[in-house]
Protein backbone atom coordinates (compact mmCIF):
# COMPACT_ATOMS: atom_id res chain seq x y z
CA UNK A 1 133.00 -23.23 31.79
CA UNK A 2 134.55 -19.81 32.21
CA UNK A 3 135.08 -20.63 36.06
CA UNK A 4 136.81 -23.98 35.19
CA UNK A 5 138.83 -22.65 32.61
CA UNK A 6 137.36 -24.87 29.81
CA UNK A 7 136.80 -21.24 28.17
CA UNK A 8 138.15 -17.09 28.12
CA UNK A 9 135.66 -15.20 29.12
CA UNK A 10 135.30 -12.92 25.79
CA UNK A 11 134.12 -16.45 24.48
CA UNK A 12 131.13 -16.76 26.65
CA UNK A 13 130.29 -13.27 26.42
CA UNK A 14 129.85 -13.76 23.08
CA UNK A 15 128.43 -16.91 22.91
CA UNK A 16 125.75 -15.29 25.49
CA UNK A 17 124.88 -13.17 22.89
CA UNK A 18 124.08 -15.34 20.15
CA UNK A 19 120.51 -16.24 18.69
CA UNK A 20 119.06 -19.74 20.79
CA UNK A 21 117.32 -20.39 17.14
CA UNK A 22 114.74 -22.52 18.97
CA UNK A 23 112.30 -22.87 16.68
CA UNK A 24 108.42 -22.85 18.23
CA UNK A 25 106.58 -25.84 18.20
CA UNK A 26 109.20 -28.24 16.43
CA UNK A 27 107.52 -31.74 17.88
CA UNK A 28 104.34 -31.50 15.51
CA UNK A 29 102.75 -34.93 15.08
CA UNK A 30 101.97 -36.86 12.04
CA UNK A 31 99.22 -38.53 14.56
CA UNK A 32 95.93 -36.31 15.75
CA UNK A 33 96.02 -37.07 19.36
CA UNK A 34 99.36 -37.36 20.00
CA UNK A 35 99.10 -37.06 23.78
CA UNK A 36 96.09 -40.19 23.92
CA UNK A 37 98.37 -42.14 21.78
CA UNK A 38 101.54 -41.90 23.78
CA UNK A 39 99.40 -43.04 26.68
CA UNK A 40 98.40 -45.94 24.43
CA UNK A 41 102.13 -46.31 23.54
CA UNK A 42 103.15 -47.06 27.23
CA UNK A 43 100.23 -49.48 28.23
CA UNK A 44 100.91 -51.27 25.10
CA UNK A 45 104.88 -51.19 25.73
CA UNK A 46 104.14 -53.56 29.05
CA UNK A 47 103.75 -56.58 26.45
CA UNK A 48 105.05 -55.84 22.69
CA UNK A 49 108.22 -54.66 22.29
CA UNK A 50 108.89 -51.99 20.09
CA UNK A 51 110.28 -53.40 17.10
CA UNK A 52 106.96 -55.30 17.05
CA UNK A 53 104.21 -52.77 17.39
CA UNK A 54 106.43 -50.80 14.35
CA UNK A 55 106.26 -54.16 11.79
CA UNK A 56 104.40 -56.53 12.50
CA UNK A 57 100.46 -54.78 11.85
CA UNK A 58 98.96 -55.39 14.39
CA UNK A 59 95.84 -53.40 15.14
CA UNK A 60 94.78 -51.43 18.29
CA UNK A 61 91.25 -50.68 19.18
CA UNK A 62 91.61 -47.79 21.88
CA UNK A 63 88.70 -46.22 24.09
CA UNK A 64 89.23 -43.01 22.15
CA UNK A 65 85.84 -41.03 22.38
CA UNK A 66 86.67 -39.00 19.59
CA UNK A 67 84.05 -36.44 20.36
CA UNK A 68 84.95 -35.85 23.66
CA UNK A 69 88.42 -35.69 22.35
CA UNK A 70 87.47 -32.60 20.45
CA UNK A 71 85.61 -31.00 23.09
CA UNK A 72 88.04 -31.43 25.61
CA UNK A 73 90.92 -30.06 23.39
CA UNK A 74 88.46 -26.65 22.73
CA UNK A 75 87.42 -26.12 25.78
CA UNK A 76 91.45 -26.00 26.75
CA UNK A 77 92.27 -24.10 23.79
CA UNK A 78 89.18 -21.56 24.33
CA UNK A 79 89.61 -20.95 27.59
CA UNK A 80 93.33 -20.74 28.86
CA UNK A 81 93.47 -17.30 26.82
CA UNK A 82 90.59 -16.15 28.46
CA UNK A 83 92.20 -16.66 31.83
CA UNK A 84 95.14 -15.27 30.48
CA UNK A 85 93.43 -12.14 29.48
CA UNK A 86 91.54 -12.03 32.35
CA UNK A 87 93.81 -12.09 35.26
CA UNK A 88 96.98 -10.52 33.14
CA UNK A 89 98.72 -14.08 33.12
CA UNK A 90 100.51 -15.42 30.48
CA UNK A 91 102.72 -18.97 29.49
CA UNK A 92 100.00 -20.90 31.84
CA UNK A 93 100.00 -24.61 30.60
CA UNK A 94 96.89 -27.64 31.14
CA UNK A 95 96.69 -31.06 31.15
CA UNK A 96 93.12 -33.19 30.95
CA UNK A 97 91.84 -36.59 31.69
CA UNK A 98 88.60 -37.69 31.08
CA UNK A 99 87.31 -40.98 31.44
CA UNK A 100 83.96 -43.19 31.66
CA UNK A 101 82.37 -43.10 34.64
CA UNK A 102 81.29 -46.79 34.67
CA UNK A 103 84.56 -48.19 33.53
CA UNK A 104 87.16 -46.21 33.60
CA UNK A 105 88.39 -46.16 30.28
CA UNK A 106 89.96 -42.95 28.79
CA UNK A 107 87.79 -41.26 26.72
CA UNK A 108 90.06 -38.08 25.86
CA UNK A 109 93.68 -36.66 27.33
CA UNK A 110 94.94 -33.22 26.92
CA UNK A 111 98.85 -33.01 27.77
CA UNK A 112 99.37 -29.76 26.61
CA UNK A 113 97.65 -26.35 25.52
CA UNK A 114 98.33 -26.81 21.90
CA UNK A 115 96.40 -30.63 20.63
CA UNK A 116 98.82 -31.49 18.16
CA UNK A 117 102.10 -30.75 20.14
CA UNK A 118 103.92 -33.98 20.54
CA UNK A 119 106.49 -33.30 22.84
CA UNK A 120 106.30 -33.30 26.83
CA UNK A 121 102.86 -35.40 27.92
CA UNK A 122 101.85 -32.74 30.98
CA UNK A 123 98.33 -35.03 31.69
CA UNK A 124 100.85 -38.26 32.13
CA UNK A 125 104.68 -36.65 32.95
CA UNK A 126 103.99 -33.70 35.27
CA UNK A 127 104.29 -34.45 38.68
CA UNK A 128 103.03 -31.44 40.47
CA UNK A 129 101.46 -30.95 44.05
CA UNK A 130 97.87 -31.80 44.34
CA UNK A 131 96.89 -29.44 47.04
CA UNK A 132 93.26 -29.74 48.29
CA UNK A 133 92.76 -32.59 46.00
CA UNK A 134 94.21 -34.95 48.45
CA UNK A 135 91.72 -33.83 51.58
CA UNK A 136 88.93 -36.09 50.45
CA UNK A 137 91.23 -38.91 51.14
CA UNK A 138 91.45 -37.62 54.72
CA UNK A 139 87.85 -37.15 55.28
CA UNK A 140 86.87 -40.57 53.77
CA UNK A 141 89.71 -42.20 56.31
CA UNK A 142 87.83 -40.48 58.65
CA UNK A 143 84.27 -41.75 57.28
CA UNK A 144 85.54 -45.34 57.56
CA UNK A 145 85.76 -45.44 61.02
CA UNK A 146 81.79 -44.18 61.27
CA UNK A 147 81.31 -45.09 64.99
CA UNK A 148 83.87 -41.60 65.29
CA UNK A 149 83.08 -39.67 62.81
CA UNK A 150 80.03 -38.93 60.54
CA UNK A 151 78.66 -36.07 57.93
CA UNK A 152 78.10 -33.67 61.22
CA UNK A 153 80.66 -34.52 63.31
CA UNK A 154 81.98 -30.96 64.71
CA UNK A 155 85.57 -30.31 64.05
CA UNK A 156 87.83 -27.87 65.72
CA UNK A 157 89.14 -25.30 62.76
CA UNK A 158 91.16 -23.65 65.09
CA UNK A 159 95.35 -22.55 64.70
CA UNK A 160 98.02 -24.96 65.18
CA UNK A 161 101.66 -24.91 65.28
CA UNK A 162 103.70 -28.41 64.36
CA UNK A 163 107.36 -28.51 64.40
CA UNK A 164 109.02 -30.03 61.22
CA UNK A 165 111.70 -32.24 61.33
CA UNK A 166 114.28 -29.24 60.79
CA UNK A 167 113.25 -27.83 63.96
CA UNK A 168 110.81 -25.01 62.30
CA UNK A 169 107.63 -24.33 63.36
CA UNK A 170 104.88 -25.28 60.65
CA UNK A 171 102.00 -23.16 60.73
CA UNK A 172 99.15 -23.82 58.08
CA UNK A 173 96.50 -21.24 57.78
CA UNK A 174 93.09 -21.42 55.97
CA UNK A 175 92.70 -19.51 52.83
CA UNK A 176 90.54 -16.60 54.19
CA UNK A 177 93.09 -16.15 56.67
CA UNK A 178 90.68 -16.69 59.62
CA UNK A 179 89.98 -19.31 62.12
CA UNK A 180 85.90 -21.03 61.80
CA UNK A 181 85.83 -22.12 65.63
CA UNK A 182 83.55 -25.53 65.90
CA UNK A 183 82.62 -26.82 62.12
CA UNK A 184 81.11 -29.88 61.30
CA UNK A 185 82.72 -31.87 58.83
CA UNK A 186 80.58 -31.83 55.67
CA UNK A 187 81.11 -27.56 55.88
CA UNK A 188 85.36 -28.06 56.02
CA UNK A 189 85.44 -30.16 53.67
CA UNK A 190 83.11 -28.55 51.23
CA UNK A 191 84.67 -24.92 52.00
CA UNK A 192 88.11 -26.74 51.95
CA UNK A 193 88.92 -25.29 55.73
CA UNK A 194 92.94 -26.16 56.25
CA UNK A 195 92.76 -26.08 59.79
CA UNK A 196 90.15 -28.16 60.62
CA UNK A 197 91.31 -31.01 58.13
CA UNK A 198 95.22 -30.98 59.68
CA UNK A 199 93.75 -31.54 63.08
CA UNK A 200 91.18 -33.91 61.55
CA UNK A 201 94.00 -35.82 59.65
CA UNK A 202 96.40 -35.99 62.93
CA UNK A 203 93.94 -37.77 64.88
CA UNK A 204 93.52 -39.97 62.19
CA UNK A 205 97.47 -40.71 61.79
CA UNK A 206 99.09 -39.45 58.50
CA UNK A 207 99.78 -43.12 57.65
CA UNK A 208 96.49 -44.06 57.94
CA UNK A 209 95.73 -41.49 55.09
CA UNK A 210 98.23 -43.02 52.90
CA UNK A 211 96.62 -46.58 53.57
CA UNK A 212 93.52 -44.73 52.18
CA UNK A 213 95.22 -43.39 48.97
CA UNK A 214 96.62 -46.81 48.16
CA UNK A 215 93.02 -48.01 48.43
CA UNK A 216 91.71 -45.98 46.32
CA UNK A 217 94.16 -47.33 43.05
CA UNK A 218 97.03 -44.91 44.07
CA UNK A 219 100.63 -46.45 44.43
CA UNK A 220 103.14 -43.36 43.38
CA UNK A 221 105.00 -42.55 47.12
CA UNK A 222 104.30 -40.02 49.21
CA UNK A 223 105.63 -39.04 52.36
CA UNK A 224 103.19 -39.35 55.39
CA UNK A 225 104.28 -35.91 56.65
CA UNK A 226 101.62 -33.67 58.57
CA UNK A 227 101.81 -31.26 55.11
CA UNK A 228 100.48 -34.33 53.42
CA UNK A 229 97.27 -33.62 54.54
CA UNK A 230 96.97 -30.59 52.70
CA UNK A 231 98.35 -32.19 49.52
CA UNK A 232 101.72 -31.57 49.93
CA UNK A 233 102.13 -34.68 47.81
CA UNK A 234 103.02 -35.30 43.59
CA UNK A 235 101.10 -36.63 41.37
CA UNK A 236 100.25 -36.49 37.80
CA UNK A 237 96.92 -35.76 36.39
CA UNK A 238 96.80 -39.49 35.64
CA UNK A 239 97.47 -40.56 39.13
CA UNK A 240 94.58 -38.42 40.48
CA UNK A 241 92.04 -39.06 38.02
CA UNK A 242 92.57 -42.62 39.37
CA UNK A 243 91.64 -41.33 42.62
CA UNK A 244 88.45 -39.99 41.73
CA UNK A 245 87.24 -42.74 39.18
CA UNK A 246 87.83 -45.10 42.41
CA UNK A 247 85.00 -42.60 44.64
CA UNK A 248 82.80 -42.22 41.04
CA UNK A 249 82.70 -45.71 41.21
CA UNK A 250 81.07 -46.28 44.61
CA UNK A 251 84.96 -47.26 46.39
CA UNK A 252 85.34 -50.53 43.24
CA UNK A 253 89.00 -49.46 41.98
CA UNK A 254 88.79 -49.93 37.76
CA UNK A 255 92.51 -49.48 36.44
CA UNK A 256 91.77 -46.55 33.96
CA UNK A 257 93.09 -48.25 30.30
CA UNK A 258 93.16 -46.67 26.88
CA UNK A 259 93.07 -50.00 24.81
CA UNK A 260 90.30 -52.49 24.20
CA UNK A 261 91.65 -54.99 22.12
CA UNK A 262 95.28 -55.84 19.61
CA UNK A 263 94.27 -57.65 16.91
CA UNK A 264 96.52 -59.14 14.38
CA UNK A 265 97.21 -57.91 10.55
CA UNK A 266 94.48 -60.26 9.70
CA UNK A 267 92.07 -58.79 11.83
CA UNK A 268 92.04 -61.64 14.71
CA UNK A 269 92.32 -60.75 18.38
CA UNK A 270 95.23 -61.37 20.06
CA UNK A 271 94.46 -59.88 23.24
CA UNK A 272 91.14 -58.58 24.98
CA UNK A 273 90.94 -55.75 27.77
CA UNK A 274 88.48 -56.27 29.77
CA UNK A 275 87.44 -54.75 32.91
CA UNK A 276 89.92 -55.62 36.42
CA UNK A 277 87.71 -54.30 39.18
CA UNK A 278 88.04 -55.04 42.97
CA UNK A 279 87.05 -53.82 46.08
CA UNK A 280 89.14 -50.81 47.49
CA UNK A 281 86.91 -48.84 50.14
CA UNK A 282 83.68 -49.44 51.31
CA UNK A 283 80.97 -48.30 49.77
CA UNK A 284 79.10 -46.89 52.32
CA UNK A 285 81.69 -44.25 53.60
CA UNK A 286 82.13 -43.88 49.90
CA UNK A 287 78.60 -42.51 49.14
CA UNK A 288 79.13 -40.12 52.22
CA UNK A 289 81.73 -38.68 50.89
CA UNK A 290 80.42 -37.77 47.82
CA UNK A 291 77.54 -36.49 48.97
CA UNK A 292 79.69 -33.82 50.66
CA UNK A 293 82.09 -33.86 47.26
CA UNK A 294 77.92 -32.43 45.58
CA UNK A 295 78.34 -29.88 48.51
CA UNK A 296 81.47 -28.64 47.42
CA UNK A 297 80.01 -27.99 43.88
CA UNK A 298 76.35 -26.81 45.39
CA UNK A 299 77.50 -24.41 47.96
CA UNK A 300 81.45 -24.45 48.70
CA UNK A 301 84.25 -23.74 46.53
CA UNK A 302 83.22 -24.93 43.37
CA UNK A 303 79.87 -23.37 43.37
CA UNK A 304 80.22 -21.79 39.73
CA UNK A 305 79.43 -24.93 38.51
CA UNK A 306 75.85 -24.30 38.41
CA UNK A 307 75.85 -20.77 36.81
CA UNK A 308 76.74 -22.69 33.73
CA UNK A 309 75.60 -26.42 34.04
CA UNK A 310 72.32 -27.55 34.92
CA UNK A 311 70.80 -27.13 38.56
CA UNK A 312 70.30 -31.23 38.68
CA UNK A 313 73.69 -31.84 37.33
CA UNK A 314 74.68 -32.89 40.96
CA UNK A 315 77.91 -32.73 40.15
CA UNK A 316 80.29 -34.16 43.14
CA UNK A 317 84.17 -32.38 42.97
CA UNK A 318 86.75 -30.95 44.74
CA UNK A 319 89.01 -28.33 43.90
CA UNK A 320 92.73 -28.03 44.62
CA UNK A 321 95.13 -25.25 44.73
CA UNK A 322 99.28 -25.03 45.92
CA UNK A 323 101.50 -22.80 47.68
CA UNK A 324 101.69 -19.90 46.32
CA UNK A 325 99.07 -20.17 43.61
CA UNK A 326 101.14 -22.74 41.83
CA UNK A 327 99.00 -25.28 40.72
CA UNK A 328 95.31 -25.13 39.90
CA UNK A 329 93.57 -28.28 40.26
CA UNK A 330 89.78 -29.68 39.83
CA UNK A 331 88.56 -33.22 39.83
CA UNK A 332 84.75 -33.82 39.58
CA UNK A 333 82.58 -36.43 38.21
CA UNK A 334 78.79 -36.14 36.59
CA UNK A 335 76.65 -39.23 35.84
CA UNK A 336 78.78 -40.40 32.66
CA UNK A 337 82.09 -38.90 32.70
CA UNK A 338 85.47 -38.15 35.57
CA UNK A 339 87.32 -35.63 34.45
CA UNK A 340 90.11 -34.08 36.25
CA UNK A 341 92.02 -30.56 35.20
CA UNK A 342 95.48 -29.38 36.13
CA UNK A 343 96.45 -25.21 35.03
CA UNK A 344 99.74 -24.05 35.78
CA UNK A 345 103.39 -22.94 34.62
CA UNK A 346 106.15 -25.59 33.08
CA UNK A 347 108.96 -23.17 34.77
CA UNK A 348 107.01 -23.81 38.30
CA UNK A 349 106.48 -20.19 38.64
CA UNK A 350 103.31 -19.10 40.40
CA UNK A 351 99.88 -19.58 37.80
CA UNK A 352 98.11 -16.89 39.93
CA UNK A 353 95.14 -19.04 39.80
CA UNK A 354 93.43 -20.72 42.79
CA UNK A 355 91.24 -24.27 41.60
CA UNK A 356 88.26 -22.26 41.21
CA UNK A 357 89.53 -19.66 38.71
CA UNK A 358 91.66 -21.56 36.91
CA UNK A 359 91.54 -25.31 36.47
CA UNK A 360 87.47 -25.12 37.22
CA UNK A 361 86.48 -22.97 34.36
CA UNK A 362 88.16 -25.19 31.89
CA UNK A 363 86.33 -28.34 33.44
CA UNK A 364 82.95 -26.65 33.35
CA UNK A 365 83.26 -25.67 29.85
CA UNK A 366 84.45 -29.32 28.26
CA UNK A 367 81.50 -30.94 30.55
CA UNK A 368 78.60 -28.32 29.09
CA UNK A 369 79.63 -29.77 25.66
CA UNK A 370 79.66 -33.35 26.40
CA UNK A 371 78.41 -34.76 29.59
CA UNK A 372 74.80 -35.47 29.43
CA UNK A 373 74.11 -37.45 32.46
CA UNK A 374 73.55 -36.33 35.79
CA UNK A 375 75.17 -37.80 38.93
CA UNK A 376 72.43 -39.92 40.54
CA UNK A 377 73.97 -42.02 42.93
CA UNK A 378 72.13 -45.02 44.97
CA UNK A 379 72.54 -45.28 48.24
CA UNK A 380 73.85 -48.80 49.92
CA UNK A 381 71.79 -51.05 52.21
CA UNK A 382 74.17 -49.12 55.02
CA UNK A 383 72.76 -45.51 54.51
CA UNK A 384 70.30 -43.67 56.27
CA UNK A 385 69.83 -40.08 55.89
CA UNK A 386 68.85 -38.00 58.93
CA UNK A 387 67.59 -34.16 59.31
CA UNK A 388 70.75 -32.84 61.66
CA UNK A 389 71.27 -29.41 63.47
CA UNK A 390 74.23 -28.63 61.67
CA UNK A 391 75.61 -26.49 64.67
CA UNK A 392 74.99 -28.90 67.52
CA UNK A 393 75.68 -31.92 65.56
CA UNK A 394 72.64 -33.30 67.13
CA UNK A 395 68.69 -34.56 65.46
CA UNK A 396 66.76 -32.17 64.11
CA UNK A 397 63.18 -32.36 62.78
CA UNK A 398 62.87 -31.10 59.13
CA UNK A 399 61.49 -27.86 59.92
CA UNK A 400 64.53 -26.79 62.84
CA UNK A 401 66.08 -23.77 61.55
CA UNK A 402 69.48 -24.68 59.79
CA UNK A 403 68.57 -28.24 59.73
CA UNK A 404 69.75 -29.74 56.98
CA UNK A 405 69.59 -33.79 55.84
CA UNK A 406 72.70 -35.46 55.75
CA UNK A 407 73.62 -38.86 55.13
CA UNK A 408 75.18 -41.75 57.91
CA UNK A 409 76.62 -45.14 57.56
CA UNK A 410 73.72 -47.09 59.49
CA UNK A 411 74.26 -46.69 63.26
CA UNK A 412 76.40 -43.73 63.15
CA UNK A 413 73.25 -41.19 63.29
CA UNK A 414 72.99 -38.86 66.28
CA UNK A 415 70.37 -40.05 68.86
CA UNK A 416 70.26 -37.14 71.07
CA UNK A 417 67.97 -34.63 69.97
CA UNK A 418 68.35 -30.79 69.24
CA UNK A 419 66.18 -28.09 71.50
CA UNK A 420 63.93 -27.25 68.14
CA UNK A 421 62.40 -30.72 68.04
CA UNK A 422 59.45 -30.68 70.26
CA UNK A 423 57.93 -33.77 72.02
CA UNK A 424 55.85 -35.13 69.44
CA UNK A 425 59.41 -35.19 66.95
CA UNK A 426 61.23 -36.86 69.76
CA UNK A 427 58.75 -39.57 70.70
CA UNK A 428 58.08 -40.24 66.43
CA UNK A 429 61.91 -40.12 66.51
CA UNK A 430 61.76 -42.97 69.43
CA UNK A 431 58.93 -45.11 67.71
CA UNK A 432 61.13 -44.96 64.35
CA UNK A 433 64.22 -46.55 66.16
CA UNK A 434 62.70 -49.58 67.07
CA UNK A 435 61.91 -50.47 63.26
């Protein structure tokens, strides 16, 4: 105003140094849940207007857990100090989705650190990079075409230099800082190796990543850059805890919903929910997948799972983390419940937190207080599982060292057998192929 002339200077100087009198936490709710109900608010506003939902009575039955509810809101309200504390952080912010495994309805939402705060929705408004969140979809594009690439396919996690379309050189890097040489795929995805999943996801075509993503329930845009590939792409809590409730539930895409029924002031229904589930990915590729997903939680990066949860949780997950420590990101699913975790700063600044250390911990402690069922997955007609030499890529026999049993879309196994399997292995091997 000062440069325009609107104003003398003196005035702004003094103006600058005047009280802001914002008063903390002025959007308190009359409503407990306020951030569940404003997602109830919106699905509703797609048929009642507003002036009817306000005066007319009518009733709404929501898929409110209310005990998960609580947990959910303690485990964020117990645990974002602690990280604070911990790692000398302060401000950070979290948003939470959980939702029913089987169904996909919305058992408890989190849009802030403080419960009752009824102003800015984070789980539903805040569109923030996903980060490593998004390389499932590139492994599972990969999956699909099984004839190319299985469980133990090796992968090249080597350095690579792109240009962008400003003319710059972009030059991802792996976490650790170092290149892994020949990986097979089950090990980059589980230790979440950059390198290997760019090259991985170029072979593939970008675009044919996307056409993943949409099958999976996803429609916000994204742009089919390389960076994509390493989640270089917005969403909001919601958005990805569609993602994962689509791979929870075997590649069937359930629209998650917060509202059962409306019923009338006399108590009569006006309108059901019911389930709307179709076929998005096959469920073969789908079950591969998540066996690697257990992996990440068993042995890759979110293997503090099971210091806290129980050994046969077999919880599947992936965790995701941005440039510069931005965003902290985990999405996992146990036998009963999907529940996906965003950590991070409203002003954008850096949370200091990777997935594992900061959007992790709050997942693990809501799911010790509420999830009771392991994941226990059956496998389709399509699956076979197969003892592999995990550096060759090639059949192993059980007892090879480094063998480990992985699972293949029927006809996708290696044939070709490793040097530990002797010739008894290879001719049972033989004798079992003809059945």
């Amino acid at each position: 105003m000062v440069a325009t002339g609107v104003i003398p200077e003196g005035d702004a100087e003094a103006a600058k140094r005047q009280p802001l009198d914002v008063v903390k936490a002025t959007h308190r709710s009359v409503a407990r849940h306020p951030a569940f109900l404003d997602l109830v608010r919106r699905q509703l506003h797609d048929e009642y207007k507003d002036e009817d939902l306000a005066s007319t009575g009518l009733r709404i039955i929501t898929t409110l857990d209310s005990e998960v509810q609580r947990q959910l809101e303690a485990a964020v309200e117990d645990t974002l100090p602690r990280l604070e504390k911990a790692n000398r952080l302060e401000q950070l912010q979290a948003a939470a989705i959980v939702t029913q495994r089987v169904n996909g309805e919305v058992a408890g939402l989190v849009g802030g650190r403080d419960p009752e705060d009824a102003g800015f929705n984070r789980a539903v408004d805040a569109v923030r990079s996903i980060g490593s969140l998004y390389k499932p979809v590139v492994y599972l594009t990969a999956l699909e075409q099984s004839r190319r690439y299985t469980a133990g396919t090796l992968l090249k996690d080597n350095a690579i230099h792109l240009k962008n379309e400003g003319g710059g050189l972009w030059v991802p890097k792996n976490y650790d800082g170092k290149e892994h040489g020949l990986v097979p795929l089950h090990q980059a995805l589980a230790e979440s190796y950059n390198l290997a999943t760019v090259r991985l996801g170029l072979d593939l075509g970008v675009p044919n990543t996307v056409k993943t993503l949409r099958s999976l329930g996803v429609n916000r845009p994204v742009d089919a850059f390389p960076s994509l590939l390493l989640g270089a792409a917005e969403m909001s809590v919601l958005d990805v805890a569609q993602m994962y409730q689509t791979l929870a539930d075997d590649g069937f895409v359930t629209p998650l919903r917060s509202i059962l029924a409306v019923l009338d002031s006399e108590g009569q229904p006006l309108k059901r929910y019911g389930l709307d589930v179709h076929a998005g990915v096959d469920a073969a590729p789908v079950y591969v997948l998540n066996t690697v997903l257990q992996e990440v939680a068993r042995e890759g990066t979110a293997r503090s799972i099971y210091s806290v949860l129980p050994e046969d949780f077999n919880v599947a997950g992936k965790t995701g983390t941005t440039n510069d420590l931005r965003d902290s990101w985990f999405a996992g699913f146990s036998g009963d419940y999907v529940g996906v975790v965003w950590v991070g700063r409203d002003d954008n600044q850096p949370a200091k937190l990777t997935g594992a250390r900061g959007a992790l911990p709050i997942w693990i402690d809501a799911f010790r207080r509420f999830s009771r069922e392991p994941l226990e997955p059956t496998p389709p007609e399509k699956i076979e599982l197969v003892w592999t030499d995990t550096a060759s890529g090639k059949r192993a026999a059980e007892s090879c060292p480094g063998a480990r049993q992985l699972a293949y879309v029927a006809g996708s196994a290696p044939q070709e057998t490793a040097d530990c399997v002797g010739p008894a292995q290879r001719a049972l091997d033989a004798v079992q192929s003809l059945f």
